[in-house]
N, C-alpha and C. Protein backbone atom coordinates (compact mmCIF):
# COMPACT_ATOMS: atom_id res chain seq x y z
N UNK A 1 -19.49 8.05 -35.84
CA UNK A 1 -19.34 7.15 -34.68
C UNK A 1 -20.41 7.49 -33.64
N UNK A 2 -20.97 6.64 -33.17
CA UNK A 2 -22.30 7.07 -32.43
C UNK A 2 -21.65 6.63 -30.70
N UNK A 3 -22.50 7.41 -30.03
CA UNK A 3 -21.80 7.77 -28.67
C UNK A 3 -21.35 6.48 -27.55
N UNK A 4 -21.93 5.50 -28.05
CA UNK A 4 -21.72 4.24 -27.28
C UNK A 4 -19.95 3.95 -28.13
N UNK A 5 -20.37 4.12 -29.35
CA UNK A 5 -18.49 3.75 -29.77
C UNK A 5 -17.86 4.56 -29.22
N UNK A 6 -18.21 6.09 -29.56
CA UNK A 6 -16.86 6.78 -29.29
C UNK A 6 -16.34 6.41 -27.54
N UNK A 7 -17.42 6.09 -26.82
CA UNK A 7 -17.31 5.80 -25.42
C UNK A 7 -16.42 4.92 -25.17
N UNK A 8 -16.52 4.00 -25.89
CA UNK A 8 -15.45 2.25 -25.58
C UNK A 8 -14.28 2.73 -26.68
N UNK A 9 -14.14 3.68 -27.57
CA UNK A 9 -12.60 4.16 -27.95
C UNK A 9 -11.96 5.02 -26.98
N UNK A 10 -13.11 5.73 -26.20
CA UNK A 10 -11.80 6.72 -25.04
C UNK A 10 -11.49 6.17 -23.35
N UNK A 11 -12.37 5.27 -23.77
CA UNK A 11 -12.06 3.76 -22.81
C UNK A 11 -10.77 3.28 -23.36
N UNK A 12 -11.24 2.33 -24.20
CA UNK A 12 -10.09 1.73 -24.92
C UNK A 12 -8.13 3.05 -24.84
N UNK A 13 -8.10 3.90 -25.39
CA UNK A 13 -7.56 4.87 -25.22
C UNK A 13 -6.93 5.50 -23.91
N UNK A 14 -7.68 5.16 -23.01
CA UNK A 14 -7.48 5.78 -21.63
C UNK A 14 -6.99 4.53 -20.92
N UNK A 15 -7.21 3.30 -21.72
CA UNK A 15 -6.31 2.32 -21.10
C UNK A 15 -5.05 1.54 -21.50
N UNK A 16 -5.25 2.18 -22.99
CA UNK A 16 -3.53 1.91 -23.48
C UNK A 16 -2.42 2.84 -23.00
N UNK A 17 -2.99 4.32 -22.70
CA UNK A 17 -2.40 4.93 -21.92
C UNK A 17 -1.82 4.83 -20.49
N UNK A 18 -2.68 4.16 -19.75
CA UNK A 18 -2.68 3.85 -18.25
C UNK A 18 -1.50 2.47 -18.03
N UNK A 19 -1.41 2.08 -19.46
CA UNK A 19 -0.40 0.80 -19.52
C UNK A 19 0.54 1.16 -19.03
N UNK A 20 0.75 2.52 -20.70
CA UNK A 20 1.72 2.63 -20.95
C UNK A 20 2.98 3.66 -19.57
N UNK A 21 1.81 4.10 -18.67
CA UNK A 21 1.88 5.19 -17.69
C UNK A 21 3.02 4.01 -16.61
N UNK A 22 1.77 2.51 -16.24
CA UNK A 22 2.45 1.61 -15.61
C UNK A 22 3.89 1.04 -15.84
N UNK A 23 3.97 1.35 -17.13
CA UNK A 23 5.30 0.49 -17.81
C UNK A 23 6.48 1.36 -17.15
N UNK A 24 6.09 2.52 -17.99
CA UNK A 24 7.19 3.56 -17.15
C UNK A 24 7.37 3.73 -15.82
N UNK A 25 6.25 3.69 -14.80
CA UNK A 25 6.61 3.48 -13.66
C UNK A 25 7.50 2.51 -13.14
N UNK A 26 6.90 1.07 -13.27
CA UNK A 26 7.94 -0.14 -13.46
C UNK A 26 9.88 0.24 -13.59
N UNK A 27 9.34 1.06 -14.94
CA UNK A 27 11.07 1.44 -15.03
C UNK A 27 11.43 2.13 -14.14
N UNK A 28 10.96 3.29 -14.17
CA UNK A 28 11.16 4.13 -12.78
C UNK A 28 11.48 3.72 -11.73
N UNK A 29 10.68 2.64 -11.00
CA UNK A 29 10.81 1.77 -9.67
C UNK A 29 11.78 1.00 -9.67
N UNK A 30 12.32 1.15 -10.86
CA UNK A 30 13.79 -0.04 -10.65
C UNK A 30 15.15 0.57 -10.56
N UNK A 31 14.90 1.34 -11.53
CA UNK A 31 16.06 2.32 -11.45
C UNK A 31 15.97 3.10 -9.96
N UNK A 32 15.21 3.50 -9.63
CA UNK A 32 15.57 3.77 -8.14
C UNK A 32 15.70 3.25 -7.16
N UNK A 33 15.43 2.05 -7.01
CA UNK A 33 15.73 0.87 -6.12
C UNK A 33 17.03 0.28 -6.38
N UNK A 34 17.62 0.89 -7.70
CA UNK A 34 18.90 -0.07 -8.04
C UNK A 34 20.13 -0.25 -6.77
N UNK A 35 19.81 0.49 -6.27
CA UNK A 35 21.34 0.96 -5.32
C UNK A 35 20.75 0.35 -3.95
N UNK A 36 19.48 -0.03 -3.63
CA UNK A 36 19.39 -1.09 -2.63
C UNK A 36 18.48 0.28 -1.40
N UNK A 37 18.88 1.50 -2.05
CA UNK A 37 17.81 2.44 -0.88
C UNK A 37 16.96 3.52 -2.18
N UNK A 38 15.94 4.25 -1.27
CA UNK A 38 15.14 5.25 -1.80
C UNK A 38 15.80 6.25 -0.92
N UNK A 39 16.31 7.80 -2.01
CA UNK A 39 16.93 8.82 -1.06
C UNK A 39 15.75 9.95 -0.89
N UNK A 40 15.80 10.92 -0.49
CA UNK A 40 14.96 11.76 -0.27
C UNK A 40 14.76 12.48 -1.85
N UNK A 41 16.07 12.56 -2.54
CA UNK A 41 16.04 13.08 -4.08
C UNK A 41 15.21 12.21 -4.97
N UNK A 42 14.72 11.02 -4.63
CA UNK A 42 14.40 9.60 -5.45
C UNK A 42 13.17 9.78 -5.43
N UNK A 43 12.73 10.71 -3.79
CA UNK A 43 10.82 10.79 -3.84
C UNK A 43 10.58 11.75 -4.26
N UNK A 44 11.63 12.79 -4.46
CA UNK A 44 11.47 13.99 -4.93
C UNK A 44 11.44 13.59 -6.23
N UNK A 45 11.62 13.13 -6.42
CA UNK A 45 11.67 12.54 -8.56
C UNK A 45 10.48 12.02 -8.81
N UNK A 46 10.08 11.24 -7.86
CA UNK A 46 9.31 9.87 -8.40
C UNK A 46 8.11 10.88 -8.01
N UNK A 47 7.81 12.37 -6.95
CA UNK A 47 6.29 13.17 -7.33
C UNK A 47 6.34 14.10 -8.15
N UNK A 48 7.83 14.56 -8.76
CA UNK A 48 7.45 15.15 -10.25
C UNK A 48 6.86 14.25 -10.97
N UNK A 49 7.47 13.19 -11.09
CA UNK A 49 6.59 12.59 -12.76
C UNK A 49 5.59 12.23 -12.29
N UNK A 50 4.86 11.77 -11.16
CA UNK A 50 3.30 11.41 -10.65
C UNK A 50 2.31 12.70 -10.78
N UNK A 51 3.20 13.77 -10.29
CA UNK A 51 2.41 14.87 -10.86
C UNK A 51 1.93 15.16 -12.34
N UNK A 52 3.66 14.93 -13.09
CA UNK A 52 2.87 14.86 -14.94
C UNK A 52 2.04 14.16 -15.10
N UNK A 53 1.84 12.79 -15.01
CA UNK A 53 1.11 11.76 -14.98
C UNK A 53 -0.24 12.10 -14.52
N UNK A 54 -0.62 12.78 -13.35
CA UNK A 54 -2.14 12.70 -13.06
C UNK A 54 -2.73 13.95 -14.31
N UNK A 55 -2.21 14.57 -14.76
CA UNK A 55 -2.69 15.30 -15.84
C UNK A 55 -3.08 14.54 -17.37
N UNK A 56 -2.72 13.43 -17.45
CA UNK A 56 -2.63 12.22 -18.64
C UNK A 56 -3.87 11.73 -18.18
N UNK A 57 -3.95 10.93 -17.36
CA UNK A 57 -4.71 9.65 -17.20
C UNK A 57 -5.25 9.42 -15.27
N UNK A 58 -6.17 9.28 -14.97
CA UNK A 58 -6.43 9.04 -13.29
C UNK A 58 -6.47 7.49 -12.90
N UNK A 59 -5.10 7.22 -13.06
CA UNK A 59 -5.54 5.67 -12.77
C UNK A 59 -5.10 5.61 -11.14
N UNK A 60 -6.09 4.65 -10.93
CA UNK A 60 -6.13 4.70 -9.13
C UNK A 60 -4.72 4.21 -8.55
N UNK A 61 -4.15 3.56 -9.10
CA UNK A 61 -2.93 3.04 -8.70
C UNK A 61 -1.82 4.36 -8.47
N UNK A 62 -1.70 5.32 -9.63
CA UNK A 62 -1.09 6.34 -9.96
C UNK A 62 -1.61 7.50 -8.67
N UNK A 63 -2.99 7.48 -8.99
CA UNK A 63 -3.39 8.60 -8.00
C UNK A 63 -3.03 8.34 -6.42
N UNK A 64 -3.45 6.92 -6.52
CA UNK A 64 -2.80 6.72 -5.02
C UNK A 64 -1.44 6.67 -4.18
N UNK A 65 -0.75 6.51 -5.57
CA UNK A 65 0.97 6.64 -4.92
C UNK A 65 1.45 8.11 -4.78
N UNK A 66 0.61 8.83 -5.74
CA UNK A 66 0.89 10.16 -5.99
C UNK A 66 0.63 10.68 -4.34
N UNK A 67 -1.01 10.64 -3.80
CA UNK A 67 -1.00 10.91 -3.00
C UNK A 67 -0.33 10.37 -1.76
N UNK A 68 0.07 9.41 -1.61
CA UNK A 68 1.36 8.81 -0.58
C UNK A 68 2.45 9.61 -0.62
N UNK A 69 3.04 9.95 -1.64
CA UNK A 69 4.03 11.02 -1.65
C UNK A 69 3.76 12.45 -1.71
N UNK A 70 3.30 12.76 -1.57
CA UNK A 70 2.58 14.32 -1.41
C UNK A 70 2.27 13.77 0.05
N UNK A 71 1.78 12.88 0.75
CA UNK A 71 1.79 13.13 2.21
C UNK A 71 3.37 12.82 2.83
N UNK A 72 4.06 11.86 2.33
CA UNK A 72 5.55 11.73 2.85
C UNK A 72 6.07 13.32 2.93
N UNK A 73 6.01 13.85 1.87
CA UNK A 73 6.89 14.88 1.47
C UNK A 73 6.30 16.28 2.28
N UNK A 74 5.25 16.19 2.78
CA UNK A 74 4.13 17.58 3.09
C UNK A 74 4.90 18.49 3.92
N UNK A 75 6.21 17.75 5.42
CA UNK A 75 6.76 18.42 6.00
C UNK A 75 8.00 18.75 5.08
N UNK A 76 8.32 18.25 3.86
CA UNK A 76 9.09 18.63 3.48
C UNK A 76 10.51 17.33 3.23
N UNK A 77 10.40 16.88 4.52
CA UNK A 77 11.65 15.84 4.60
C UNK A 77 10.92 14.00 4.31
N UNK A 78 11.53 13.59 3.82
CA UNK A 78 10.90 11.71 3.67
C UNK A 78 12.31 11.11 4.67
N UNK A 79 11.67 10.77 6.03
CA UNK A 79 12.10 10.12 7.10
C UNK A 79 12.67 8.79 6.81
N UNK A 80 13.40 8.29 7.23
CA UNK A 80 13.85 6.82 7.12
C UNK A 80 13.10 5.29 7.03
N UNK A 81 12.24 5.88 8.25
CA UNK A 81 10.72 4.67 8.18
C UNK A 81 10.04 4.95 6.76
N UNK A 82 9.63 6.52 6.20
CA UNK A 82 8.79 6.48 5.06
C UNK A 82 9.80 6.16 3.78
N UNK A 83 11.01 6.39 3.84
CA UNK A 83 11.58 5.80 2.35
C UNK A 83 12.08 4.40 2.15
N UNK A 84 11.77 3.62 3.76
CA UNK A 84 11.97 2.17 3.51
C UNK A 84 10.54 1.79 2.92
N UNK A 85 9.37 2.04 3.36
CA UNK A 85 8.03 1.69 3.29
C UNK A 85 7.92 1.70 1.65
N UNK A 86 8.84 3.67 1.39
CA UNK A 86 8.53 3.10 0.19
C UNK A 86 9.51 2.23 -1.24
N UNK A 87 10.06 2.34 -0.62
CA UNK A 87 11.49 1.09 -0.72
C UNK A 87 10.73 0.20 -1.16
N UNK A 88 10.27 -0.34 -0.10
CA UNK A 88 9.13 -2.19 -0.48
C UNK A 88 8.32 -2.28 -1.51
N UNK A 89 7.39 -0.71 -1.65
CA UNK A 89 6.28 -0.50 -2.48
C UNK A 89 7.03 -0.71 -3.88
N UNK A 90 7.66 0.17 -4.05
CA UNK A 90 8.37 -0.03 -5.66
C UNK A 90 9.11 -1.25 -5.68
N UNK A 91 9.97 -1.75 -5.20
CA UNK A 91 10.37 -2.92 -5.53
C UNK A 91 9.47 -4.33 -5.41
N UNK A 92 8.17 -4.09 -5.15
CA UNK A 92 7.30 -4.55 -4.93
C UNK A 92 6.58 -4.72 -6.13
N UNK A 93 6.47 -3.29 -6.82
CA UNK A 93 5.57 -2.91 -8.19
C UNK A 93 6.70 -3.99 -9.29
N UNK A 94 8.02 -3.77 -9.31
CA UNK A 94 9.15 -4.44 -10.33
C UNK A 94 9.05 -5.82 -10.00
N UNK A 95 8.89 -6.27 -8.62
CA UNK A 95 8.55 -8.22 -8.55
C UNK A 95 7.41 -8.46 -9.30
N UNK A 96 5.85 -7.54 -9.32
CA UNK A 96 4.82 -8.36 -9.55
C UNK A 96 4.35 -7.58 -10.13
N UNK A 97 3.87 -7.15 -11.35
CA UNK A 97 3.69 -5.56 -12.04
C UNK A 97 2.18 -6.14 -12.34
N UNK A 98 1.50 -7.10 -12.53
CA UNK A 98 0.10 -7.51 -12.22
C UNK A 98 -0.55 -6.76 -11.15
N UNK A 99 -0.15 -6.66 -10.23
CA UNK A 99 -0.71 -5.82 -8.99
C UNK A 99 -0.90 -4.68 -8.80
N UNK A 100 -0.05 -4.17 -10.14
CA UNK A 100 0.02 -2.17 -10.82
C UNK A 100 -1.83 -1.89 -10.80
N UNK A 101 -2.29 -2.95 -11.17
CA UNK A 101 -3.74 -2.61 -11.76
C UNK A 101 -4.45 -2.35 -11.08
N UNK A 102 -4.22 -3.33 -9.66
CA UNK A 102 -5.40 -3.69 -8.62
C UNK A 102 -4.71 -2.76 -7.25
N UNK A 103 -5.63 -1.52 -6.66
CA UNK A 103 -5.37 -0.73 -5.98
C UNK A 103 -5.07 -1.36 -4.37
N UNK A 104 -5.62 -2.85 -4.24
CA UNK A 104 -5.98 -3.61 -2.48
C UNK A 104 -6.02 -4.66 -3.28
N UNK A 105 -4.70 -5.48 -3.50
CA UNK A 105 -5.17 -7.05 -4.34
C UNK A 105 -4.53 -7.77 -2.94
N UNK A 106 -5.53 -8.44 -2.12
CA UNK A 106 -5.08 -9.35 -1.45
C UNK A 106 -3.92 -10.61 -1.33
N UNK A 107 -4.28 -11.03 -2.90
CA UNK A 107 -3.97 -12.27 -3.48
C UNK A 107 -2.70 -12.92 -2.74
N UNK A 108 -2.27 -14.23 -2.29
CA UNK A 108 -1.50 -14.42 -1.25
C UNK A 108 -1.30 -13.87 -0.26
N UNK A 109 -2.01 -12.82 0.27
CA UNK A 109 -1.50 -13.13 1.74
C UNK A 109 -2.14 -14.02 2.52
N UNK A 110 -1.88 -14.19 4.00
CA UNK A 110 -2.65 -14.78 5.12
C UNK A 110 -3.80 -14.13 5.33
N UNK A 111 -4.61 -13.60 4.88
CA UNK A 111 -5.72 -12.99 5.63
C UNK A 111 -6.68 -13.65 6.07
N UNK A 112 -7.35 -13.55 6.87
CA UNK A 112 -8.52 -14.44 7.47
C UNK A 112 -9.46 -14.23 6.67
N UNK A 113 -9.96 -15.82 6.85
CA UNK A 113 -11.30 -15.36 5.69
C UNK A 113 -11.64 -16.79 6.08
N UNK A 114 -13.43 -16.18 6.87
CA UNK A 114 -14.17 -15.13 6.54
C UNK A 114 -12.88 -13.73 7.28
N UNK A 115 -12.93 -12.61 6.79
CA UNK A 115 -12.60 -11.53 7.66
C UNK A 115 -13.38 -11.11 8.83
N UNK A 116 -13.24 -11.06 9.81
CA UNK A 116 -13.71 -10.80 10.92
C UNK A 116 -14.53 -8.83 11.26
N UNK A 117 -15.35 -9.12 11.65
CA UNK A 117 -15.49 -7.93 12.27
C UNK A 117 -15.00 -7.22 13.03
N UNK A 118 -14.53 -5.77 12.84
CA UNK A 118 -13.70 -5.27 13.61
C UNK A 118 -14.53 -4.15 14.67
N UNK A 119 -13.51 -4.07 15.90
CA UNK A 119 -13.78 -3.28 16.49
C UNK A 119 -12.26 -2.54 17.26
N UNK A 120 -12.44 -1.25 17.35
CA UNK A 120 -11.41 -0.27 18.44
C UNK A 120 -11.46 -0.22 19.73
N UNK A 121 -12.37 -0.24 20.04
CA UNK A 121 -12.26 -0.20 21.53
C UNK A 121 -11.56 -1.05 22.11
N UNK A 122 -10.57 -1.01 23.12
CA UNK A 122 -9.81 -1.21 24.15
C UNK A 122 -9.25 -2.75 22.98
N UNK A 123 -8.89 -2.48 21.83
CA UNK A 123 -8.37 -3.56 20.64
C UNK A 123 -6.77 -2.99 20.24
N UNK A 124 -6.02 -3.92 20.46
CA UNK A 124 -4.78 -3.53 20.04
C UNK A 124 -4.44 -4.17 18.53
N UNK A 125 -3.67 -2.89 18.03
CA UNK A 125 -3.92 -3.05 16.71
C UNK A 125 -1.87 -3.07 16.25
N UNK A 126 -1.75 -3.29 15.08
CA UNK A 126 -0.08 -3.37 14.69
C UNK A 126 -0.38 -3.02 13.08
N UNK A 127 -0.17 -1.99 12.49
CA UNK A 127 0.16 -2.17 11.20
C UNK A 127 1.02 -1.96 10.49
N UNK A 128 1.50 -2.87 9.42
CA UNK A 128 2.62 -3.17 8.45
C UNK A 128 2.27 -2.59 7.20
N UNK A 129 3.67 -2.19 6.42
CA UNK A 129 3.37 -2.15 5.28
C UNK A 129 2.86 -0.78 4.62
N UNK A 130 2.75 -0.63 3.37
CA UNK A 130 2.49 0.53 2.76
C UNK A 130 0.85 1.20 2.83
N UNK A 131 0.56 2.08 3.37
CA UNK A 131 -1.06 2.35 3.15
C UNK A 131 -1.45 3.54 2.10
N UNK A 132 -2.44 3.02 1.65
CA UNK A 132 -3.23 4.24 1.01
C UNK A 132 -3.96 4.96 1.42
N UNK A 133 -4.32 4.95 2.56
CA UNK A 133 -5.08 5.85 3.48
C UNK A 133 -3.84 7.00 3.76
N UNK A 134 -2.77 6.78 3.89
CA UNK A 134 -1.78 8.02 4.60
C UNK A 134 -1.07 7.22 5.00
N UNK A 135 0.00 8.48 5.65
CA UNK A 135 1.18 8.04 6.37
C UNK A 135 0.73 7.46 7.67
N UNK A 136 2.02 6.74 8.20
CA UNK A 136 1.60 5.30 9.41
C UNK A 136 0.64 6.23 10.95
N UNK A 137 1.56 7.55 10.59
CA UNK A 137 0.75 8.18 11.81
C UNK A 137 -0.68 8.74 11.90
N UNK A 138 -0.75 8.80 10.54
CA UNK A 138 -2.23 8.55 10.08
C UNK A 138 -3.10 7.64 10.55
N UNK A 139 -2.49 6.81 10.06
CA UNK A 139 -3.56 5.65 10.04
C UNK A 139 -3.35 5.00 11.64
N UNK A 140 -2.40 5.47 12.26
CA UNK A 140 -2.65 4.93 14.02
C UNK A 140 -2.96 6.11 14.33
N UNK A 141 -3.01 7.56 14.13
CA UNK A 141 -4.07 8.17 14.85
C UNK A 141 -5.92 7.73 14.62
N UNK A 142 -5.83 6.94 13.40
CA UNK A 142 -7.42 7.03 12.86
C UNK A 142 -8.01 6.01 14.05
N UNK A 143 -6.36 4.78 14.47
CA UNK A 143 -6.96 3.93 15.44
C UNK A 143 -7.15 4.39 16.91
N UNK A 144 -6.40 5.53 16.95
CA UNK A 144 -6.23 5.64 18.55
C UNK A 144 -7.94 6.70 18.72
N UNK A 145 -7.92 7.44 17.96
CA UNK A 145 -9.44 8.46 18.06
C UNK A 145 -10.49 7.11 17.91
N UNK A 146 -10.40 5.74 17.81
CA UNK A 146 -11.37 4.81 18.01
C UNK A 146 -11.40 4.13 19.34
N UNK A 147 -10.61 4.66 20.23
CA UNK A 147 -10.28 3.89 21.51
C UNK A 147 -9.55 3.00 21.21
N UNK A 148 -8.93 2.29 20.10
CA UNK A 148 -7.86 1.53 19.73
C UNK A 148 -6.49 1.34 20.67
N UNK A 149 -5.61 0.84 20.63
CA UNK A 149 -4.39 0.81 21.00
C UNK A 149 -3.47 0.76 19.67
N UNK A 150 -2.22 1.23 19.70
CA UNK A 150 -1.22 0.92 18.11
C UNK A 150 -0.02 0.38 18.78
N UNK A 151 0.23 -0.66 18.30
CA UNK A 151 1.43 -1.41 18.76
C UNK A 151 2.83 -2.08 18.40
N UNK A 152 3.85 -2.61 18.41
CA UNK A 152 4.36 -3.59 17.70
C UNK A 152 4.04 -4.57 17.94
N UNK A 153 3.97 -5.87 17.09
CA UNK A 153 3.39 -6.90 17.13
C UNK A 153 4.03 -8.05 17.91
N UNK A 154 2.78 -8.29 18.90
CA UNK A 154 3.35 -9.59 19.99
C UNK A 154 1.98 -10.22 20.01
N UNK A 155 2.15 -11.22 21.16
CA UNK A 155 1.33 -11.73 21.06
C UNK A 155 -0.10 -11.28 21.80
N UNK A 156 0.05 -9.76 22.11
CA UNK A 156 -1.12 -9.48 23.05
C UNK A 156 -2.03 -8.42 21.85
N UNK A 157 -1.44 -8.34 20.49
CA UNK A 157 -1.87 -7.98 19.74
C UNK A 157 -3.30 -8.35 18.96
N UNK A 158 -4.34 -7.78 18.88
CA UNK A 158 -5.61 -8.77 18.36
C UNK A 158 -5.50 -8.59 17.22
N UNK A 159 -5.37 -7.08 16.41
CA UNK A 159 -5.07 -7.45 14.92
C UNK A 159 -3.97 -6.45 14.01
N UNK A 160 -3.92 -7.60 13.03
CA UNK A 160 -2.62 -7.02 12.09
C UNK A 160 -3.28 -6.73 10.64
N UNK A 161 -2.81 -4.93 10.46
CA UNK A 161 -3.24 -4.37 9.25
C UNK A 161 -2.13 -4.39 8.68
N UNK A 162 -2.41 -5.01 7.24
CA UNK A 162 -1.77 -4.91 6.06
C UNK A 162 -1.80 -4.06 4.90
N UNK A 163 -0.80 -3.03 4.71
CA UNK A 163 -0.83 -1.91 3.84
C UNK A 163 -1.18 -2.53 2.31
N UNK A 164 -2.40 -1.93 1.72
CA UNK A 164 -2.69 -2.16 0.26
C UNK A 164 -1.85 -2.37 -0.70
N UNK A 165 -0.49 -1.82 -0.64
CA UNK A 165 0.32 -1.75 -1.43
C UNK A 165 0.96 -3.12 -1.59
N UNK A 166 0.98 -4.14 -0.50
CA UNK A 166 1.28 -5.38 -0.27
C UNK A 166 0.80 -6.36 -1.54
N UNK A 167 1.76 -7.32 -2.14
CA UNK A 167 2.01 -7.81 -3.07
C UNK A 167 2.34 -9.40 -3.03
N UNK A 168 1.89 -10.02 -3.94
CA UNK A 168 2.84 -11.51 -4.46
C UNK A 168 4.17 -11.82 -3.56
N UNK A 169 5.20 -10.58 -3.88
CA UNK A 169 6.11 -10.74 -3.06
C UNK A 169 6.19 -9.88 -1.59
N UNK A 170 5.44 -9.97 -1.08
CA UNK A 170 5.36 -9.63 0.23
C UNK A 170 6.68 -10.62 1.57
N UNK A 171 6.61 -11.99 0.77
CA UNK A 171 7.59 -12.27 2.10
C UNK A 171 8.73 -11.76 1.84
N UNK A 172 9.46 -11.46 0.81
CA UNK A 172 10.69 -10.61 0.81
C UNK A 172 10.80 -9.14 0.87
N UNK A 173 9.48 -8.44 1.64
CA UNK A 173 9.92 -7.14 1.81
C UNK A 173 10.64 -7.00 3.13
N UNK A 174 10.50 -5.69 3.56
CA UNK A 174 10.52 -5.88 5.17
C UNK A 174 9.66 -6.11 6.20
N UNK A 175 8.94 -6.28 5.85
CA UNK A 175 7.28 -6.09 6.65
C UNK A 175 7.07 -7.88 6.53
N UNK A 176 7.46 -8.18 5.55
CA UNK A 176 7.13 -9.72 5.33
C UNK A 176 7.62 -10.80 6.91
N UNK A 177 8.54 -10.29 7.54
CA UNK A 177 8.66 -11.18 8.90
C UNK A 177 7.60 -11.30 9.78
N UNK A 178 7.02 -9.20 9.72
CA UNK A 178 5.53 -9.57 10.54
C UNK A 178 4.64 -10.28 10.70
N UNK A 179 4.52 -10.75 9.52
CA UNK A 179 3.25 -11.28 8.64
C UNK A 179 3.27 -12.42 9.19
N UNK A 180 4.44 -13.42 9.17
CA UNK A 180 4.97 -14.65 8.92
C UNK A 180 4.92 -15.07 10.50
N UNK A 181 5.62 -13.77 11.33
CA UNK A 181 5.16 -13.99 12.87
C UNK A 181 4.22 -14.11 13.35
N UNK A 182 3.21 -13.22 12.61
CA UNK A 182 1.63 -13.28 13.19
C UNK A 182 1.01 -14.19 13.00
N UNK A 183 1.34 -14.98 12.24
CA UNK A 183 0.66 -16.62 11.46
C UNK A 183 1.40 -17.53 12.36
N UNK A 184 2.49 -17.20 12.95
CA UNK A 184 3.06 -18.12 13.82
C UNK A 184 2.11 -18.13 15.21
N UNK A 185 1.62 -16.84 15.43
CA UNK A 185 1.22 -16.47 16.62
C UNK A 185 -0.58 -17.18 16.55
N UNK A 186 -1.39 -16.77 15.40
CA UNK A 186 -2.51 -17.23 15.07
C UNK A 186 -2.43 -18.95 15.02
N UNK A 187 -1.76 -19.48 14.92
CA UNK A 187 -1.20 -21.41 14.22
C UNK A 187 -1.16 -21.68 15.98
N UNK A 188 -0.64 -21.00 16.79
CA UNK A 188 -0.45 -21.19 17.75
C UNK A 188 -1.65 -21.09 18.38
N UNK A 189 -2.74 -20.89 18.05
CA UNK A 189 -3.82 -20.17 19.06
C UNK A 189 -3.74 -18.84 19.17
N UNK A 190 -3.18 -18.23 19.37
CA UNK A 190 -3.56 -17.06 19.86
C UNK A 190 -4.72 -16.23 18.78
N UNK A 191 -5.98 -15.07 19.59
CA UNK A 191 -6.52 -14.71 18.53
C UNK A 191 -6.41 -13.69 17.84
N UNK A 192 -5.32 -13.53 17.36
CA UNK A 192 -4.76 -12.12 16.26
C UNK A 192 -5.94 -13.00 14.80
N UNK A 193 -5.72 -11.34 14.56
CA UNK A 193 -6.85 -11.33 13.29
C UNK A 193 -5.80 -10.47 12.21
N UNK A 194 -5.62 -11.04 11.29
CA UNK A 194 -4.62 -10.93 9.84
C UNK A 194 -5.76 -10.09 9.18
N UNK A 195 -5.44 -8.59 8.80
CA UNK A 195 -6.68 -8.42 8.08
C UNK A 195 -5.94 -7.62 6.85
N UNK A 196 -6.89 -7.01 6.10
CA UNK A 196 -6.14 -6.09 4.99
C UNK A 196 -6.93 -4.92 5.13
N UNK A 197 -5.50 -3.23 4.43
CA UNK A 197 -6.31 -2.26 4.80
C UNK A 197 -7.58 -2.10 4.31
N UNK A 198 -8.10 -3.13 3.29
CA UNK A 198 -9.41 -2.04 2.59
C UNK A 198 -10.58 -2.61 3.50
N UNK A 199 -10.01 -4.06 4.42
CA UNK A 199 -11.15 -4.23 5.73
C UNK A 199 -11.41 -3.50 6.39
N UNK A 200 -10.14 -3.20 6.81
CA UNK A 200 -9.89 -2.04 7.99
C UNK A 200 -10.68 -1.11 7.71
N UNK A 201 -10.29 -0.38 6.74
CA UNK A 201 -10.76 0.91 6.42
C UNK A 201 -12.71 0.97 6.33
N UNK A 202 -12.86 -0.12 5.93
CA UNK A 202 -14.76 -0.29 6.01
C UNK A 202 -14.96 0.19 7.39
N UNK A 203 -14.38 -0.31 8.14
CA UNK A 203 -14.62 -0.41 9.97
C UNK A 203 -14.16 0.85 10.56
N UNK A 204 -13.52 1.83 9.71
CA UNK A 204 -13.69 3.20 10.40
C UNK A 204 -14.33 4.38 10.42
């Protein structure tokens, strides 16, 4: 087998695996969502097997949830805000398992487009939803060290970040009212800017 084949067999190989990695997650994400919450024992489960898993295969989807939970968990405890967030994410992965693949798949939401250029300074910002950058205090400290503001969303808000993890079914998470408000608020005039994190994240 000459090196261009063996190349597209451990391709090939490394992606029947990565399926098969997704499939089980899928299951995983359902069975722990069955009961309607994520407990602190549920994230404690769901970064053992992300841990087996990054030793198999590095698929970005995997690596990235892995690392979401390794930051939930870092103090030790998964807070109420972080096991709803990730509440949405998995039951999110079991609505639309197409989106397992794609690490920032836009696809249905509102986002503006063209996407706008961003800026922090003296810009009030609101973000929803699951991120891959880190936990929420993360990602509003990344805005506030920009001269940013972090807010809940009204109408004096200029823009709304949407966590990557966001999906097909986004209006039935919890985060999905934001969304739906801010489009009320944008329809109206006002100039909020709908963006997604992997915009965001260019602009910091």
């Amino acid at each position: 087998m000459g090196d261009y084949d063996e190349q597209a067999f451990n391709r090939m190989g490394r992606h029947r695996i990565a399926g098969r990695q997704i499939d089980e997650l899928i299951g995983l994400a359902r069975g722990l969502c069955a009961d309607g919450a994520i407990s602190q024992a549920d994230v404690e489960c769901l970064q053992t097997w992300l841990a087996s898993q990054s030793q198999i295969t590095d698929h970005p989807m995997l690596r990235g949830l892995h690392r979401r939970i390794d930051d939930i968990l870092a103090d030790g405890v998964a807070d109420a805000e972080e096991r709803a967030d990730l509440f949405d994410t998995l039951r999110a992965f079991t609505g639309d398992q197409g989106a397992l693949g794609e690490a920032a798949r836009p696809t249905g939401l509102p986002l503006c487009d063209p996407a706008p250029r961003l800026v922090f300074d003296g810009q009030r910002y609101c973000l929803t939803g699951t991120f891959l950058f880190g936990k929420r205090k993360d990602c509003e400290a990344a805005v506030l060290e920009r001269g940013g503001d972090v807010g809940s969303l009204t109408k004096k808000t200029d823009v709304l970040v949407i966590g990557a993890y966001a999906t097909e079914s986004w209006k039935h998470s919890s985060f999905g009212t934001k969304i739906i408000k801010a489009c009320e608020f944008r329809d109206s005039g006002a100039p909020i800017a709908i963006v997604s994190e992997g915009h965001w994240k260019i602009h910091l």
